[in-house]
N, C-alpha and C. Protein backbone atom coordinates (compact mmCIF):
# COMPACT_ATOMS: atom_id res chain seq x y z
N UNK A 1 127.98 64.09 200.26
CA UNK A 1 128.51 64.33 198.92
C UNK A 1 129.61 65.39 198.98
N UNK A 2 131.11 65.37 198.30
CA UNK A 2 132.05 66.05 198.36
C UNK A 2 131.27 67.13 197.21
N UNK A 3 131.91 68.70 197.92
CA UNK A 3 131.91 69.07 196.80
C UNK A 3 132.76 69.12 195.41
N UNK A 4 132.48 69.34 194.11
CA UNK A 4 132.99 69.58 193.41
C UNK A 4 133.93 70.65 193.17
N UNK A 5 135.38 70.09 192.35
CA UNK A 5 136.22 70.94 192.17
C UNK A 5 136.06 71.77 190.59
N UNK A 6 136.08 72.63 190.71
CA UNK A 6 136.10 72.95 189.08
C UNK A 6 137.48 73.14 188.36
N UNK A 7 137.30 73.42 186.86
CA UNK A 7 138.58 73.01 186.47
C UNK A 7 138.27 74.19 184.98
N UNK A 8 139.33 74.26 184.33
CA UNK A 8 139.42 74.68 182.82
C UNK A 8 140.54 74.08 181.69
N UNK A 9 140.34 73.84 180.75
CA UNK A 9 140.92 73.55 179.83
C UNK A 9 141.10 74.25 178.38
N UNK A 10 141.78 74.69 178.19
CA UNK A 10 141.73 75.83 177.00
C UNK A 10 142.49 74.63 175.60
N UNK A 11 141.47 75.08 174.62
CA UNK A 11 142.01 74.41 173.10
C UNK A 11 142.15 75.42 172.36
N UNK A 12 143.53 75.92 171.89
CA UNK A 12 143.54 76.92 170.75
C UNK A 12 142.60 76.43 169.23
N UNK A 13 141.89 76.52 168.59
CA UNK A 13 141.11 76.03 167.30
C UNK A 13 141.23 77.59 166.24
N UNK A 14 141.76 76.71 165.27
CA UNK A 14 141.86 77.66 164.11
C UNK A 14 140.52 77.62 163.17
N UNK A 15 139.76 78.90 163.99
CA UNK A 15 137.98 78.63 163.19
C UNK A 15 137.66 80.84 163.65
N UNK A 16 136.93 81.00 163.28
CA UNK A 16 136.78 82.24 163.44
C UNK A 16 135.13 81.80 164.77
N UNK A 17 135.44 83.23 165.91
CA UNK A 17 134.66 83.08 166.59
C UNK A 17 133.10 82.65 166.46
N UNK A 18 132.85 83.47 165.22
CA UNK A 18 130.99 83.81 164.34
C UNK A 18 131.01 82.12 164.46
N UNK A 19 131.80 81.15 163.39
CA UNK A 19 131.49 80.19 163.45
C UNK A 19 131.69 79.15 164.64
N UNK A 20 132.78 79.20 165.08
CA UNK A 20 132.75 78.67 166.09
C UNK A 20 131.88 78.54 167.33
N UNK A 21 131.35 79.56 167.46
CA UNK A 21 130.08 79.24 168.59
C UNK A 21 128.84 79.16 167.88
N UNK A 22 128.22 78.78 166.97
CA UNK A 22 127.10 78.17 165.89
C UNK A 22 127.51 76.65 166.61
N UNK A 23 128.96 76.31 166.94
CA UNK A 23 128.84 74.61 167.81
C UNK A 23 128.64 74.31 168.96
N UNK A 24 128.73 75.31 169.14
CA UNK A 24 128.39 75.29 170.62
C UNK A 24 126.94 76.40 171.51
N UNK A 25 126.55 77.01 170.88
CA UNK A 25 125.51 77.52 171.31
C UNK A 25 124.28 77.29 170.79
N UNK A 26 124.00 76.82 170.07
CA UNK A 26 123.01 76.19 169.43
C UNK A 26 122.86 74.19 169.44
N UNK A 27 121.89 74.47 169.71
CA UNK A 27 121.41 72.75 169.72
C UNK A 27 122.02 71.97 168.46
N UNK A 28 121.47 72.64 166.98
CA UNK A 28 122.03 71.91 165.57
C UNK A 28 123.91 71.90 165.97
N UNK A 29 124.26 72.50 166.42
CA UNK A 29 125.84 72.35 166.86
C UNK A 29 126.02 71.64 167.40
N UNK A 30 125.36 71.63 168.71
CA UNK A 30 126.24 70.79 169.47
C UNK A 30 125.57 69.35 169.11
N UNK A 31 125.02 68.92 168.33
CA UNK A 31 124.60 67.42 167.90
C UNK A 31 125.25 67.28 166.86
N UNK A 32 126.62 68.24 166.38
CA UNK A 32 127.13 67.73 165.74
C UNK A 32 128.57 66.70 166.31
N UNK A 33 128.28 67.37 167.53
CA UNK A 33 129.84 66.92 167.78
C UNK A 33 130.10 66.47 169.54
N UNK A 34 128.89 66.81 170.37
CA UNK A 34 128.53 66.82 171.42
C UNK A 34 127.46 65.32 172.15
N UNK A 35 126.49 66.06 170.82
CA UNK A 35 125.63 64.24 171.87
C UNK A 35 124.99 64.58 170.37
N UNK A 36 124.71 62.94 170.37
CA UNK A 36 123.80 62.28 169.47
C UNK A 36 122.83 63.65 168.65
N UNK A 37 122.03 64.21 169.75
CA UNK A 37 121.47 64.96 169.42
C UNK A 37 120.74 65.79 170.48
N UNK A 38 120.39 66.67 169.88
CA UNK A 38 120.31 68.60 170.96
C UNK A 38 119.16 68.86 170.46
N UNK A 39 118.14 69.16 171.18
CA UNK A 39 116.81 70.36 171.19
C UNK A 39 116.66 71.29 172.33
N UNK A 40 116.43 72.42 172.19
CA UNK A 40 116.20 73.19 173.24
C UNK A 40 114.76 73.82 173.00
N UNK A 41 114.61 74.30 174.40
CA UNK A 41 112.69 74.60 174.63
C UNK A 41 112.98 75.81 175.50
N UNK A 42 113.52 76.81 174.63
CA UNK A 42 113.36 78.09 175.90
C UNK A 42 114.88 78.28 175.87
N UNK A 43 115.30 78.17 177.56
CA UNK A 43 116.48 78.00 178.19
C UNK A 43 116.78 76.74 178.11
N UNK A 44 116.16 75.98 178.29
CA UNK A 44 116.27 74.49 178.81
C UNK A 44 116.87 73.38 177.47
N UNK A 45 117.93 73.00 177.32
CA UNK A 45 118.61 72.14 176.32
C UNK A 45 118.41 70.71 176.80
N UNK A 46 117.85 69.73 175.85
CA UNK A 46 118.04 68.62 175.73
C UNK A 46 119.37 67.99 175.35
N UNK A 47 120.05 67.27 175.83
CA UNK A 47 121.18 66.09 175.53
C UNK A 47 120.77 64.60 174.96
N UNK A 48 120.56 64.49 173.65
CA UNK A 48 120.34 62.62 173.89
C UNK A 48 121.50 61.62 173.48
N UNK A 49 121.82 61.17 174.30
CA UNK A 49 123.44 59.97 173.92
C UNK A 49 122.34 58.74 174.30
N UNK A 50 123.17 57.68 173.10
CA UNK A 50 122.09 56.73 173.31
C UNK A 50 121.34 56.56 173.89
N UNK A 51 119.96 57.17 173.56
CA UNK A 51 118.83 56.94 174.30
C UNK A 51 118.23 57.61 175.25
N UNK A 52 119.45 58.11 175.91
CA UNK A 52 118.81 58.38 177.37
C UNK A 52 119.62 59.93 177.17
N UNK A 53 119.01 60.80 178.24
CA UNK A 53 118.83 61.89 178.02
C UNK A 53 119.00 63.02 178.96
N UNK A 54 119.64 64.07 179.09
CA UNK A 54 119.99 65.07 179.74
C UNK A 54 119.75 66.62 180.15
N UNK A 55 119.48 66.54 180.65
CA UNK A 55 118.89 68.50 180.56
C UNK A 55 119.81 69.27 181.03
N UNK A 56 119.86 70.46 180.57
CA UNK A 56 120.50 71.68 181.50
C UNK A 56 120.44 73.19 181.44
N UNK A 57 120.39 73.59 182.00
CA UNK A 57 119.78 74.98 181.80
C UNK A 57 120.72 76.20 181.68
N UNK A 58 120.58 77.18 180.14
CA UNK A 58 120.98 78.04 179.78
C UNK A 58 121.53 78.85 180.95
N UNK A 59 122.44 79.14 181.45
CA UNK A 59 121.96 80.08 182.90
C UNK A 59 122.87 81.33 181.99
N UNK A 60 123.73 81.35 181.30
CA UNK A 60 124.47 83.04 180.73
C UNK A 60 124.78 82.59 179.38
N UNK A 61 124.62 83.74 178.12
CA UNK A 61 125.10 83.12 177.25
C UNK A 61 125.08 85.18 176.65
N UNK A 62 126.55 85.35 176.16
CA UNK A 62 126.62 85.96 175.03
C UNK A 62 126.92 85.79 173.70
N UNK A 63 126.47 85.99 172.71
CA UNK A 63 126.74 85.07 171.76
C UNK A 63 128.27 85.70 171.07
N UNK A 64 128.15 84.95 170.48
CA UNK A 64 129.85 84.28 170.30
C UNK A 64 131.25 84.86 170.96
N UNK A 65 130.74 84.62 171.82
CA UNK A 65 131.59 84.99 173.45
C UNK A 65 131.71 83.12 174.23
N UNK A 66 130.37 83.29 175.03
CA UNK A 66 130.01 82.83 175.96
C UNK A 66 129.00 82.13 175.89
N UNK A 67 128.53 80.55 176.57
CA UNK A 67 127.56 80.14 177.09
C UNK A 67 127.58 79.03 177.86
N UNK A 68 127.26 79.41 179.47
CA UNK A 68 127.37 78.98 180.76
C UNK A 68 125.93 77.67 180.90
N UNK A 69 126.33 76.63 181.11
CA UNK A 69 125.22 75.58 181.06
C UNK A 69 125.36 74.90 182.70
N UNK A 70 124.32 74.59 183.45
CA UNK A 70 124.02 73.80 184.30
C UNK A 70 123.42 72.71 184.09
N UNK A 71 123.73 71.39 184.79
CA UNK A 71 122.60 70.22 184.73
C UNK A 71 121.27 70.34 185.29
N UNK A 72 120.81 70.09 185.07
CA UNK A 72 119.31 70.39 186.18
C UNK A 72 119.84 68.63 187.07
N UNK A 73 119.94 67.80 187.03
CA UNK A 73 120.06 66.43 187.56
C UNK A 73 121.23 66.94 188.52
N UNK A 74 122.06 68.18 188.21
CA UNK A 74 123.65 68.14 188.99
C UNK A 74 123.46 69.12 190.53
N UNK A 75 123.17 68.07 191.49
CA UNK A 75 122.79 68.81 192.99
C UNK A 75 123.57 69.94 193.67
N UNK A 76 125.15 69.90 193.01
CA UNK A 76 126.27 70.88 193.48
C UNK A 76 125.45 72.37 192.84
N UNK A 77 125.10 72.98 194.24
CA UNK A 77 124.71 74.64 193.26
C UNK A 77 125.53 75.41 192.62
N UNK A 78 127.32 75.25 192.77
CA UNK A 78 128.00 75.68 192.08
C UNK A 78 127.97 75.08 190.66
N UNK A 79 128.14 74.09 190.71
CA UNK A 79 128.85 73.58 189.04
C UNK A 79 128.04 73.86 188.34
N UNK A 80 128.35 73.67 187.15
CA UNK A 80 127.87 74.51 186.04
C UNK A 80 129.22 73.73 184.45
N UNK A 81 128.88 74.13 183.66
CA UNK A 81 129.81 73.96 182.29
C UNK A 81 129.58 75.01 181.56
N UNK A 82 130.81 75.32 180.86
CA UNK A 82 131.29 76.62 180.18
C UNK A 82 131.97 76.70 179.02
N UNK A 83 131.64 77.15 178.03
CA UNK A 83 132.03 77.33 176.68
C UNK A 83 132.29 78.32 176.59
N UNK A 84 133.89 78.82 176.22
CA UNK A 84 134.18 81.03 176.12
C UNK A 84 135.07 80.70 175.29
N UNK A 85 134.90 81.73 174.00
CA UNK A 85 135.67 81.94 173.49
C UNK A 85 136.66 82.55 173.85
N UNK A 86 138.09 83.14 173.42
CA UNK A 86 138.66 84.09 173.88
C UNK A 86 140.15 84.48 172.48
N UNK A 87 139.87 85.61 171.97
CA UNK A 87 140.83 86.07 170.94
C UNK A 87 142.37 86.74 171.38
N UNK A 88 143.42 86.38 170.97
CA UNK A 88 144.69 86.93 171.40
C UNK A 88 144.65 88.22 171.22
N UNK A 89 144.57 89.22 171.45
CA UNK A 89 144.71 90.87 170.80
C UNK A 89 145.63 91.09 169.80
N UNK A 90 146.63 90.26 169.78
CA UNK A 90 147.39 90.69 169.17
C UNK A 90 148.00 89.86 167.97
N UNK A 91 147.86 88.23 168.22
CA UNK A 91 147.69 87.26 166.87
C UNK A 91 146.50 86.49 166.50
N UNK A 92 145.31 87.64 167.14
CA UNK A 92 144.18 86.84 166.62
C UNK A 92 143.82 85.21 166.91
N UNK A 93 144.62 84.65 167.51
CA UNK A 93 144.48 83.13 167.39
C UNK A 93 143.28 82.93 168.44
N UNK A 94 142.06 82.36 168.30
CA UNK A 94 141.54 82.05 168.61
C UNK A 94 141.08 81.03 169.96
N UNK A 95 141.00 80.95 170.92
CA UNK A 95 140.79 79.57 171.80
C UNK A 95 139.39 79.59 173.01
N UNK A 96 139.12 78.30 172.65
CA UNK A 96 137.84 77.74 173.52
C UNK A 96 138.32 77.14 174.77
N UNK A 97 137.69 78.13 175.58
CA UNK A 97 138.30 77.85 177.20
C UNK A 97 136.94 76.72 177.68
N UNK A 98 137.07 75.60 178.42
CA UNK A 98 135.96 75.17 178.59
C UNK A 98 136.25 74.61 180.27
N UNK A 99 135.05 74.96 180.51
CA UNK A 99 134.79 75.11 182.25
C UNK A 99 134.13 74.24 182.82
N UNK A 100 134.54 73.29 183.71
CA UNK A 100 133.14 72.22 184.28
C UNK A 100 134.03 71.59 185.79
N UNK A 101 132.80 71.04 186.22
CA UNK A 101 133.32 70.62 187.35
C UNK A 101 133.56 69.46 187.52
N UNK A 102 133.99 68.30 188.86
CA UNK A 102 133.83 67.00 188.65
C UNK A 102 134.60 66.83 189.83
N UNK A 103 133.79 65.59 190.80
CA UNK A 103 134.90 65.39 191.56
C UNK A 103 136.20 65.13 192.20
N UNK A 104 136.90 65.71 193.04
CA UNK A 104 138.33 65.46 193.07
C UNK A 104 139.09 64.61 191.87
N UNK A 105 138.28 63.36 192.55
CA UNK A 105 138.87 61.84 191.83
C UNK A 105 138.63 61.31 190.28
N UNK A 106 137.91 62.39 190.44
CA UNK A 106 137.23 61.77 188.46
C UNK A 106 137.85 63.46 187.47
N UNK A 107 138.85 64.33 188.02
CA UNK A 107 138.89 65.65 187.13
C UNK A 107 139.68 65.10 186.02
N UNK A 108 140.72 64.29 186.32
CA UNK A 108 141.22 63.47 184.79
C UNK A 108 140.44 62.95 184.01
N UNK A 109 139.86 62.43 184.95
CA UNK A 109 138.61 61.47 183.82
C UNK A 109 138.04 62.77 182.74
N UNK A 110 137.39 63.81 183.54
CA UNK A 110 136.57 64.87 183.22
C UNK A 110 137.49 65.34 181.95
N UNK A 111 138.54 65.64 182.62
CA UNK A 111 139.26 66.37 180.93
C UNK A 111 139.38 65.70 179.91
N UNK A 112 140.00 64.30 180.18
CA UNK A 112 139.70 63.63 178.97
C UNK A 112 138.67 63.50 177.76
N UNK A 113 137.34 63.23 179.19
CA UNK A 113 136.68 63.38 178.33
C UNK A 113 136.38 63.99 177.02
N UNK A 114 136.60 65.71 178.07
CA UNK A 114 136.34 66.99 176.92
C UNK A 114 137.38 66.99 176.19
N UNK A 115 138.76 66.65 176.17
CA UNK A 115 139.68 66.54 174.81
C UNK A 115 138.97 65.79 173.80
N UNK A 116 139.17 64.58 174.28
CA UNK A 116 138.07 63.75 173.13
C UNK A 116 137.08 64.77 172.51
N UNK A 117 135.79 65.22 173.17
CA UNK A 117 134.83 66.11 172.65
C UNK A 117 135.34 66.72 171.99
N UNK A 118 136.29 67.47 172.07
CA UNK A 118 136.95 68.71 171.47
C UNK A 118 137.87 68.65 170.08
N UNK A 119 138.43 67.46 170.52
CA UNK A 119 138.75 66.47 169.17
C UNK A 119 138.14 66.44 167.82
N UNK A 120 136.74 65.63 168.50
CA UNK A 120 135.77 65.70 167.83
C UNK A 120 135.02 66.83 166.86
N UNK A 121 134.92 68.01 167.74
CA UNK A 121 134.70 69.33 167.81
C UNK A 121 135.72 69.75 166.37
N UNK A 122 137.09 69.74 166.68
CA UNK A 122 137.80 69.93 165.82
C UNK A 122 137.61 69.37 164.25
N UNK A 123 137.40 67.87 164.35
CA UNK A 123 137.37 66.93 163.41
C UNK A 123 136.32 67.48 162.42
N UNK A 124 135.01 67.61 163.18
CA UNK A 124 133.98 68.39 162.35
C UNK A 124 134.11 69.62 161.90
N UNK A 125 134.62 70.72 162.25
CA UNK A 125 134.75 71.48 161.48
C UNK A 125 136.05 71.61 160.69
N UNK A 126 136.73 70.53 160.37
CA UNK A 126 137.99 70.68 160.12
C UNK A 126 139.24 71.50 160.26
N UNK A 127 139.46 72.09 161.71
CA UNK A 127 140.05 72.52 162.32
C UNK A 127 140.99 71.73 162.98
């Protein structure tokens, strides 16, 4: 198995931090805009997209900063996925840096993905 490359993608979103990570650090969030639907038990977050289902484990989270997620299913001990906020100092503008890995050949695929998500992300809170 190659390892994984990691990658980042930053979306400026016009939302204030407080709310903005209520979508992303919390389960009721991220089933809004993420997967079907989110429960967490502890550390440990459920994913369900049709049907079938995903785990991954809390590994860092400050709140409305930061929160660092692993797959438990994902064998690379590096990778991991990442949600950070980050504020301009100086025009306030807001942006969600988001962190994940994926192999060489699939990192387009990978971003796409998360634009879409993020899209989405946007769409719901009307941002």
């Amino acid at each position: 198995m190659s390892a994984k490359v990691k990658f980042e993608i930053e979306f400026p979103i016009h939302a204030s931090p407080h709310m903005l990570y209520n979508y992303f650090g919390t389960p009721s969030g991220l089933s809004e805009w993420f997967a079907d639907n989110v429960n967490s038990r502890g550390e440990i977050f459920t994913f369900i997209w049709d049907g079938s289902e995903e785990q991954a484990k809390v590994l860092q989270e400050r709140p409305e900063e930061k929160i660092k997620f692993k797959w438990l299913e994902d064998e690379d001990p590096k990778s991991y996925f990442e949600f950070r906020l980050e504020i301009d100092p100086i025009t306030k503008d807001v942006a969600l840096i988001v962190t994940d890995f994926a192999e060489e050949d699939e990192v387009d695929e990978a971003k796409m993905f998360w634009e879409n998500q993020i899209d989405e992300l946007k769409h719901t809170i009307g941002a």
